[in-house]
C-alpha atoms as a PDB file:
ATOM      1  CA  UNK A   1     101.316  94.858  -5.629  1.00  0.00           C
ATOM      2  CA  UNK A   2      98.623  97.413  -6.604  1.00  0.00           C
ATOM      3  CA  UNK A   3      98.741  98.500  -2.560  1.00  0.00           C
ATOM      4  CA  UNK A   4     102.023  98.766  -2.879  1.00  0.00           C
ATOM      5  CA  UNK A   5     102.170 100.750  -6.319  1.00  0.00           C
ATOM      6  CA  UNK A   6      99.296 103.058  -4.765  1.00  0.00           C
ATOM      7  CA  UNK A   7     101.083 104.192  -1.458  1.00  0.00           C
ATOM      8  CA  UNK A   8     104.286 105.124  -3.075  1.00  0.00           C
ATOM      9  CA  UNK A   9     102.516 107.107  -5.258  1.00  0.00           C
ATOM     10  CA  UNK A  10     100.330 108.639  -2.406  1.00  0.00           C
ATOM     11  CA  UNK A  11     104.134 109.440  -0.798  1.00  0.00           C
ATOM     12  CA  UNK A  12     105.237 110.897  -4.017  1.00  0.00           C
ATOM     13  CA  UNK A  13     102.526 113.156  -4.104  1.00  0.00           C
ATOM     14  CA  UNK A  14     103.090 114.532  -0.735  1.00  0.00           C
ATOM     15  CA  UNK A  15     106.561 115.048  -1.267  1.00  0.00           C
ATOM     16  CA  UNK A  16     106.235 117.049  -4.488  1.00  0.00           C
ATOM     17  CA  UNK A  17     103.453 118.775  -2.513  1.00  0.00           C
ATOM     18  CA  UNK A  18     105.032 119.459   0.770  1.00  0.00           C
ATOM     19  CA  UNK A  19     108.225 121.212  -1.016  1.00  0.00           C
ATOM     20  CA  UNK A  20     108.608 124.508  -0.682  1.00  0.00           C
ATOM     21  CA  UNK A  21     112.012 126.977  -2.488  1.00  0.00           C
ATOM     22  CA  UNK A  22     113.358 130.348  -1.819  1.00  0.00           C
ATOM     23  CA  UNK A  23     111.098 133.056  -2.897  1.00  0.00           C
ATOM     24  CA  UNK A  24     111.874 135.046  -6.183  1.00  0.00           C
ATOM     25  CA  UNK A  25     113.182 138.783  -6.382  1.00  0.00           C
ATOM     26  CA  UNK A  26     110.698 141.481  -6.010  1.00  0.00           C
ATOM     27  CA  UNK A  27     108.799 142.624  -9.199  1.00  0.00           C
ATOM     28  CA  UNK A  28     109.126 146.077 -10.561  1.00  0.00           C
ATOM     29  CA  UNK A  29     106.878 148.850  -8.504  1.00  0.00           C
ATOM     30  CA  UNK A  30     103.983 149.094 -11.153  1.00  0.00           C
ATOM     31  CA  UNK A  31     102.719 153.223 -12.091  1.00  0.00           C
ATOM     32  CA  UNK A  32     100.269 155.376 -10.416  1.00  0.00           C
ATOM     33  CA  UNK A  33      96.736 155.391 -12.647  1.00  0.00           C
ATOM     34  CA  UNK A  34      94.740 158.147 -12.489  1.00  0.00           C
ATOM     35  CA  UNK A  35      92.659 158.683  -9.401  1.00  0.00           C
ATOM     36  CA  UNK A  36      88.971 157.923 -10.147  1.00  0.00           C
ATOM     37  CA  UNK A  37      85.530 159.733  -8.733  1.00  0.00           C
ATOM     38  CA  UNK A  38      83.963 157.918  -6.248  1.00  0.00           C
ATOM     39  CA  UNK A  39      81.096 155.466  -7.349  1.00  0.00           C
ATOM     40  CA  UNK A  40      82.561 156.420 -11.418  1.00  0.00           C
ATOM     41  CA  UNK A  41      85.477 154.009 -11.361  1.00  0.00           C
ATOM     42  CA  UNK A  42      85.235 150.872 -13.894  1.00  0.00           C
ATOM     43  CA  UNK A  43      83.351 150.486 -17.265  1.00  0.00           C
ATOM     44  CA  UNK A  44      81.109 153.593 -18.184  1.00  0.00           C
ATOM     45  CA  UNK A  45      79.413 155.221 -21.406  1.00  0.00           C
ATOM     46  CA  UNK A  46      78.987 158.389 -22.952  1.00  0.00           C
ATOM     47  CA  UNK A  47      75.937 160.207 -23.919  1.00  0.00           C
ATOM     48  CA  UNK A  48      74.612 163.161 -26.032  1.00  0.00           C
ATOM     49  CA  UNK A  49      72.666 164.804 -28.395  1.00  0.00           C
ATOM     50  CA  UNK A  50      73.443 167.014 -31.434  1.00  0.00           C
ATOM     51  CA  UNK A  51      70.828 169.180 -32.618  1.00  0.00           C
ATOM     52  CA  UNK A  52      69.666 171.325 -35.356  1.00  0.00           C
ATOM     53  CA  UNK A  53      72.046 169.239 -37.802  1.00  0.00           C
ATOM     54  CA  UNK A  54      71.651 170.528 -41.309  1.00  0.00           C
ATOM     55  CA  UNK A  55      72.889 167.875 -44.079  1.00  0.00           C
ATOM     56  CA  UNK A  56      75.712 168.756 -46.366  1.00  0.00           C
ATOM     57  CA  UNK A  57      74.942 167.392 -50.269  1.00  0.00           C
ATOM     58  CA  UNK A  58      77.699 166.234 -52.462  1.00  0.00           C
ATOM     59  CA  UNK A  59      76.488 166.260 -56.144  1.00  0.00           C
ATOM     60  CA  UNK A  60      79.216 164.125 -57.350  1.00  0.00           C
ATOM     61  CA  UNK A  61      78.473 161.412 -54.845  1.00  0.00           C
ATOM     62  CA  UNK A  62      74.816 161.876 -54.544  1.00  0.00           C
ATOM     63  CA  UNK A  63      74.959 161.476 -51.353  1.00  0.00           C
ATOM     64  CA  UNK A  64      74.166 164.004 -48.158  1.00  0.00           C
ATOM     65  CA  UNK A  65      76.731 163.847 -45.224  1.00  0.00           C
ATOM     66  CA  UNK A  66      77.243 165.238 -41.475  1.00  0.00           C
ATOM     67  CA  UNK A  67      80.777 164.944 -39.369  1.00  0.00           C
ATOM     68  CA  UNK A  68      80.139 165.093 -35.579  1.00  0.00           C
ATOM     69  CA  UNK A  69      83.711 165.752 -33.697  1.00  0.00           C
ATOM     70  CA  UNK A  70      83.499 163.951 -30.424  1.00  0.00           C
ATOM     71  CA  UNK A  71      85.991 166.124 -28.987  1.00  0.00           C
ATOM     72  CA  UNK A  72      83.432 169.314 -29.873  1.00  0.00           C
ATOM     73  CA  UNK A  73      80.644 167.930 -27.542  1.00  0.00           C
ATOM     74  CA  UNK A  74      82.666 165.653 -25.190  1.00  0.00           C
ATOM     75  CA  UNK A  75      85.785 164.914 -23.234  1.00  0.00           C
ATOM     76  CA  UNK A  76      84.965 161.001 -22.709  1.00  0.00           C
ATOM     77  CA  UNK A  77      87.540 158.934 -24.794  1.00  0.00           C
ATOM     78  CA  UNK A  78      86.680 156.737 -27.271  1.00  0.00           C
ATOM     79  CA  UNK A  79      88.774 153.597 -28.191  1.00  0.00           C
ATOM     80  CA  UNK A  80      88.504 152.192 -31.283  1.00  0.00           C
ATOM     81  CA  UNK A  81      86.839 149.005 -29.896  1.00  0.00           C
ATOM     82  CA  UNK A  82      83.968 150.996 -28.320  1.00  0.00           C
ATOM     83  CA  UNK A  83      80.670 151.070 -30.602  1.00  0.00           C
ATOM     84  CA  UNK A  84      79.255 154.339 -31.315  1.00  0.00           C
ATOM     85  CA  UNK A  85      75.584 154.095 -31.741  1.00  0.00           C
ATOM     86  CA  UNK A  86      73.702 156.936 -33.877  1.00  0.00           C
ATOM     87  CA  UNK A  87      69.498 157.524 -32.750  1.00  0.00           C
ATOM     88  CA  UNK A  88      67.588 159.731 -34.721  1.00  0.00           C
ATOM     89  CA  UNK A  89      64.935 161.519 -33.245  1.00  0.00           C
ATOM     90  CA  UNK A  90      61.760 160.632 -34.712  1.00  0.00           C
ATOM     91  CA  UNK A  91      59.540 163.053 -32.909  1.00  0.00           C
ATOM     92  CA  UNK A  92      57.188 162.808 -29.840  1.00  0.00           C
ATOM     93  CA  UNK A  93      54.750 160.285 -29.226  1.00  0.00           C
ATOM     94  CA  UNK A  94      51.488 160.755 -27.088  1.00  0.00           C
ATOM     95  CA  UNK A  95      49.485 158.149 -24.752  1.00  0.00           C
ATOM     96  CA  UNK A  96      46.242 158.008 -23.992  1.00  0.00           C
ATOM     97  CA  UNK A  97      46.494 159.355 -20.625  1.00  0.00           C
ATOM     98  CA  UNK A  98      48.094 162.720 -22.416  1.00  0.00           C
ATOM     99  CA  UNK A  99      51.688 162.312 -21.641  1.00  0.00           C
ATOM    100  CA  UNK A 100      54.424 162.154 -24.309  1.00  0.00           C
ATOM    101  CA  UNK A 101      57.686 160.579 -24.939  1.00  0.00           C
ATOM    102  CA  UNK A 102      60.399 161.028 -27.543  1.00  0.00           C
ATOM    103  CA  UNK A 103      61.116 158.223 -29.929  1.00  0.00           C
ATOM    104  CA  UNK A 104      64.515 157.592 -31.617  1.00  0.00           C
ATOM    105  CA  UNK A 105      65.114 155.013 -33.853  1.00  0.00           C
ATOM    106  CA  UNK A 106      68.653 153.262 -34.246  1.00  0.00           C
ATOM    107  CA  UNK A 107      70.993 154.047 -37.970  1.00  0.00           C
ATOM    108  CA  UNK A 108      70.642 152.292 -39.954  1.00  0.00           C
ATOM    109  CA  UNK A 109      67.124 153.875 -41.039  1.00  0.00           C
ATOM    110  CA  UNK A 110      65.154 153.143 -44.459  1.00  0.00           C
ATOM    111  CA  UNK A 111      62.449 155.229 -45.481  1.00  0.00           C
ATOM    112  CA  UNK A 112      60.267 154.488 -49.025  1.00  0.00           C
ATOM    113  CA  UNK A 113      59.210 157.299 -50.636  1.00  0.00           C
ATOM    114  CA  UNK A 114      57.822 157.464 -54.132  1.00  0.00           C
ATOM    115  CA  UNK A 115      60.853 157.993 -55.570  1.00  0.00           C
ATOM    116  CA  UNK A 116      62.771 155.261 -54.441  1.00  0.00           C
ATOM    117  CA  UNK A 117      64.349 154.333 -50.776  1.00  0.00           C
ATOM    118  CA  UNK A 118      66.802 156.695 -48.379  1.00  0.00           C
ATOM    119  CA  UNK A 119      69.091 155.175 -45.456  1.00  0.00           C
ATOM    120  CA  UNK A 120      70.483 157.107 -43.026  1.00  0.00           C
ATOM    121  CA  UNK A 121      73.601 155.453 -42.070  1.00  0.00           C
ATOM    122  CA  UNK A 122      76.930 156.074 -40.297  1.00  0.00           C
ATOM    123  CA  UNK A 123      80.474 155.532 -40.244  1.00  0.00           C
ATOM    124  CA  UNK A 124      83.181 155.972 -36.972  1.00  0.00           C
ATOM    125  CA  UNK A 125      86.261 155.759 -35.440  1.00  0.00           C
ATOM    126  CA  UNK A 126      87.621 157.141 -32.241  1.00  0.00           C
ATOM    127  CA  UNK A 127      87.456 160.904 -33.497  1.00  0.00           C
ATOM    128  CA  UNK A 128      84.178 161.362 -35.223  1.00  0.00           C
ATOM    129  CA  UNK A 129      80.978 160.108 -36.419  1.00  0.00           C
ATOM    130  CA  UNK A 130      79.707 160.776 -39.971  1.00  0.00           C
ATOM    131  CA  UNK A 131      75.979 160.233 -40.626  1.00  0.00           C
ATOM    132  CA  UNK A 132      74.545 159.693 -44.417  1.00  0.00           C
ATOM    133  CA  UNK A 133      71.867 160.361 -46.115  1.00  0.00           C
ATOM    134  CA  UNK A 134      72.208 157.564 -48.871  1.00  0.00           C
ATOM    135  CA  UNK A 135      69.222 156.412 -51.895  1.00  0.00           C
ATOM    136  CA  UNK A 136      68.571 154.390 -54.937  1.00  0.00           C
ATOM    137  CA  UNK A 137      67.448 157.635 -56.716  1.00  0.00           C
ATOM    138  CA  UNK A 138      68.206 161.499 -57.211  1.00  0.00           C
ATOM    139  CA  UNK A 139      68.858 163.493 -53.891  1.00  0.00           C
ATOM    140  CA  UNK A 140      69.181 166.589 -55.048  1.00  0.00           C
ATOM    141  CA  UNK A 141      65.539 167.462 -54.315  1.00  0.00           C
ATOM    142  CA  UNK A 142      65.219 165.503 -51.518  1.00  0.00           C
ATOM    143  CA  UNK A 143      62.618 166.935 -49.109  1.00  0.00           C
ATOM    144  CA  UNK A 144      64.332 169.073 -46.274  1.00  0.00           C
ATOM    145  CA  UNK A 145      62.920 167.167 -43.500  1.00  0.00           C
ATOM    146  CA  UNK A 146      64.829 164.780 -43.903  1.00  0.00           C
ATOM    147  CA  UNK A 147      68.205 166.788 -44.812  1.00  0.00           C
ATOM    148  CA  UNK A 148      67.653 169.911 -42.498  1.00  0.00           C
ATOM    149  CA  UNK A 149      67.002 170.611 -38.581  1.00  0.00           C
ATOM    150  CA  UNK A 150      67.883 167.217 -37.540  1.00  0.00           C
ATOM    151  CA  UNK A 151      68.784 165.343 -33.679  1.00  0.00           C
ATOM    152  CA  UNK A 152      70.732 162.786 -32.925  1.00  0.00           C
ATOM    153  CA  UNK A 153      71.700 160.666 -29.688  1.00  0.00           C
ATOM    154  CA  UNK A 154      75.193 159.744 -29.747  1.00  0.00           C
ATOM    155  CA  UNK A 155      75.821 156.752 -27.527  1.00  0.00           C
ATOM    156  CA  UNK A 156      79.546 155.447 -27.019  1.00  0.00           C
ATOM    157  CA  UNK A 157      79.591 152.219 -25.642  1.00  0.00           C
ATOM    158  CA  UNK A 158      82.262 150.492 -24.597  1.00  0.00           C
ATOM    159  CA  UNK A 159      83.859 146.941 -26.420  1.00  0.00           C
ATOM    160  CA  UNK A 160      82.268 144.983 -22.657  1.00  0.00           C
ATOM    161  CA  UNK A 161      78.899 146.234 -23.248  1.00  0.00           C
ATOM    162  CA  UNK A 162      79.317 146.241 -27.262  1.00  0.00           C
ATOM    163  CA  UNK A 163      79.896 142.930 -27.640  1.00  0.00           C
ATOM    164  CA  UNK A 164      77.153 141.822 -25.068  1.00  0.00           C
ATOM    165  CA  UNK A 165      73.579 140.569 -26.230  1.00  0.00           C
ATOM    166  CA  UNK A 166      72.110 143.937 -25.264  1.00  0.00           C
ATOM    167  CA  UNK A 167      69.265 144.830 -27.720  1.00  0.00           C
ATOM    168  CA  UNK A 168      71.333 148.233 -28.843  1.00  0.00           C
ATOM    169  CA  UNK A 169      67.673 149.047 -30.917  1.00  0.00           C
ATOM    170  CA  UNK A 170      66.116 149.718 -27.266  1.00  0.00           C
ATOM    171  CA  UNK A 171      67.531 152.911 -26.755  1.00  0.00           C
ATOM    172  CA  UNK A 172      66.637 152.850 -22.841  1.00  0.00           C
ATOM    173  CA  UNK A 173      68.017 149.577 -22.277  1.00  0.00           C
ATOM    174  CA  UNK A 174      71.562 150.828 -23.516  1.00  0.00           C
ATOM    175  CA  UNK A 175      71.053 153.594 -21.189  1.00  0.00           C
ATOM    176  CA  UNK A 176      70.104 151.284 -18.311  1.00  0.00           C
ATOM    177  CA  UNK A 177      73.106 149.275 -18.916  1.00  0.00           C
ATOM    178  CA  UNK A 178      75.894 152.187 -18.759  1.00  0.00           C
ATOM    179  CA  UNK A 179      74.018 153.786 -16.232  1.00  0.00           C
ATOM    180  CA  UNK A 180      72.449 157.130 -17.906  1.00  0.00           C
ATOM    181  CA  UNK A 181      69.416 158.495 -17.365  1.00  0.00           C
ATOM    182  CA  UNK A 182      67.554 160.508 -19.624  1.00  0.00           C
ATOM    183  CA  UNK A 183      67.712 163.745 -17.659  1.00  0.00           C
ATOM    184  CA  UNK A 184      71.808 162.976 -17.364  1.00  0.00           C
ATOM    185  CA  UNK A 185      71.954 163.815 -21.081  1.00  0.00           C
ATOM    186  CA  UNK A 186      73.765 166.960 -22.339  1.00  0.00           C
ATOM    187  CA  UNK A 187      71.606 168.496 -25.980  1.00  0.00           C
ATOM    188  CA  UNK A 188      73.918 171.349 -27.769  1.00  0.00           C
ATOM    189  CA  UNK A 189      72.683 173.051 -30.493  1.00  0.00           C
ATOM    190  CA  UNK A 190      74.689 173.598 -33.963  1.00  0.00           C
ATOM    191  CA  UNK A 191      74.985 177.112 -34.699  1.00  0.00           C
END
C-alpha cells in the first residue's frame, strides 16, 4: 500500500510540475535613470574638508556652534539614512624616519582642562552639519584654540556602509571602503 501511496504521489508531482498556462500581459515600460560615469555607478561617498572654521558663542546657551551647508562645498546628495561623520584635525604627527602625517580624531571629542570637560559634538540631517563646542563649566573664556581656526573632514557615508561593522574611528579605513584617497579630497577655506 505504501508503494502504491508513494507512486501516485510521485505522478501528482509531475503533473502539477509539468503544467504550464498562458503567459500574463506585459508590465508597464519602467523610466529612464540617469546615465552614470563609467567605473562611478553603484554605492559611493562623499568627502571634504572645511577649514579655518571660527566658532560662533551663544551666551544664553553656553554653548559655541558652527553650521556647515553641504550644498556650499558639495553637489553629492545626502539622504537622510546616510551617516555624516565629523574629523577634527588634530595636527601633524612626525615618525622617526622624518615624515609626517595628519591626525583627525572622530566627534564626539572630550578634552579635560582645569576647568572642567569640553565635547565637540555634532548634529545632521540631509542639508547641514552643525558642530558644538559643549562643557560642564563657563565658555565664555574658553581658549581660542579650541573655538577659532579650526578643520574638519566631512565624510558622508551611505546607510550600506553606515550600518556595516566598519571601524568609522579609523578615518582611512572609511576612506578605503568608499573608495577615496587622500589626495581625492577637496579643502576650501572659510572666508
Amino acid at each position: 500500500m505504501k508503494k502504491v501511496t508513494l507512486l501516485f504521489g510521485a505522478l501528482i508531482a509531475i503533473f502539477f510540475i509539468s503544467c504550464e498556462g498562458p503567459a500574463g500581459p506585459p508590465g508597464f515600460d519602467g523610466l529612464d535613470g540617469l546615465d552614470g560615469l563609467d567605473g562611478a555607478d553603484g554605492i559611493q561617498g562623499q568627502v571634504f574638508e572645511v577649514e579655518n572654521i571660527d566658532f560662533n558663542y551663544d551666551a544664553g546657551g553656553d554653548i559655541y556652534s558652527y553650521i556647515i551647508t553641504f550644498s556650499d562645498f558639495t553637489s553629492f546628495e545626502v539622504f537622510e539614512s546616510d551617516a555624516v561623520l565629523v574629523y577634527r584635525f588634530d595636527g601633524t604627527v612626525e615618525y622617526d624616519d622624518n615624515t609626517t602625517a595628519d591626525a583627525w580624531s572622530l566627534i564626539p571629542q572630550n578634552f579635560f582642562l582645569p576647568e572642567g570637560t569640553i565635547q565637540y559634538t555634532n548634529a545632521h540631517n540631509f542639508i547641514d552639519v552643525e558642530i558644538f563646542i559643549d562643557g560642564n563649566f563657563d565658555l565664555s573664556n574658553l581658549d581660542p584654540a579650541f573655538t577659532d581656526d579650526q578643520l574638519f573632514r566631512i565624510v558622508i557615508l551611505p546607510s550600506e556602509f553606515a550600518q556595516s561593522k566598519l571601524d568609522k574611528s579609523n578615518l582611512k579605513a572609511v576612506m578605503n571602503s568608499i573608495g577615496v584617497e587622500e589626495k581625492e579630497v577637496p579643502r576650501y577655506k572659510i572666508d
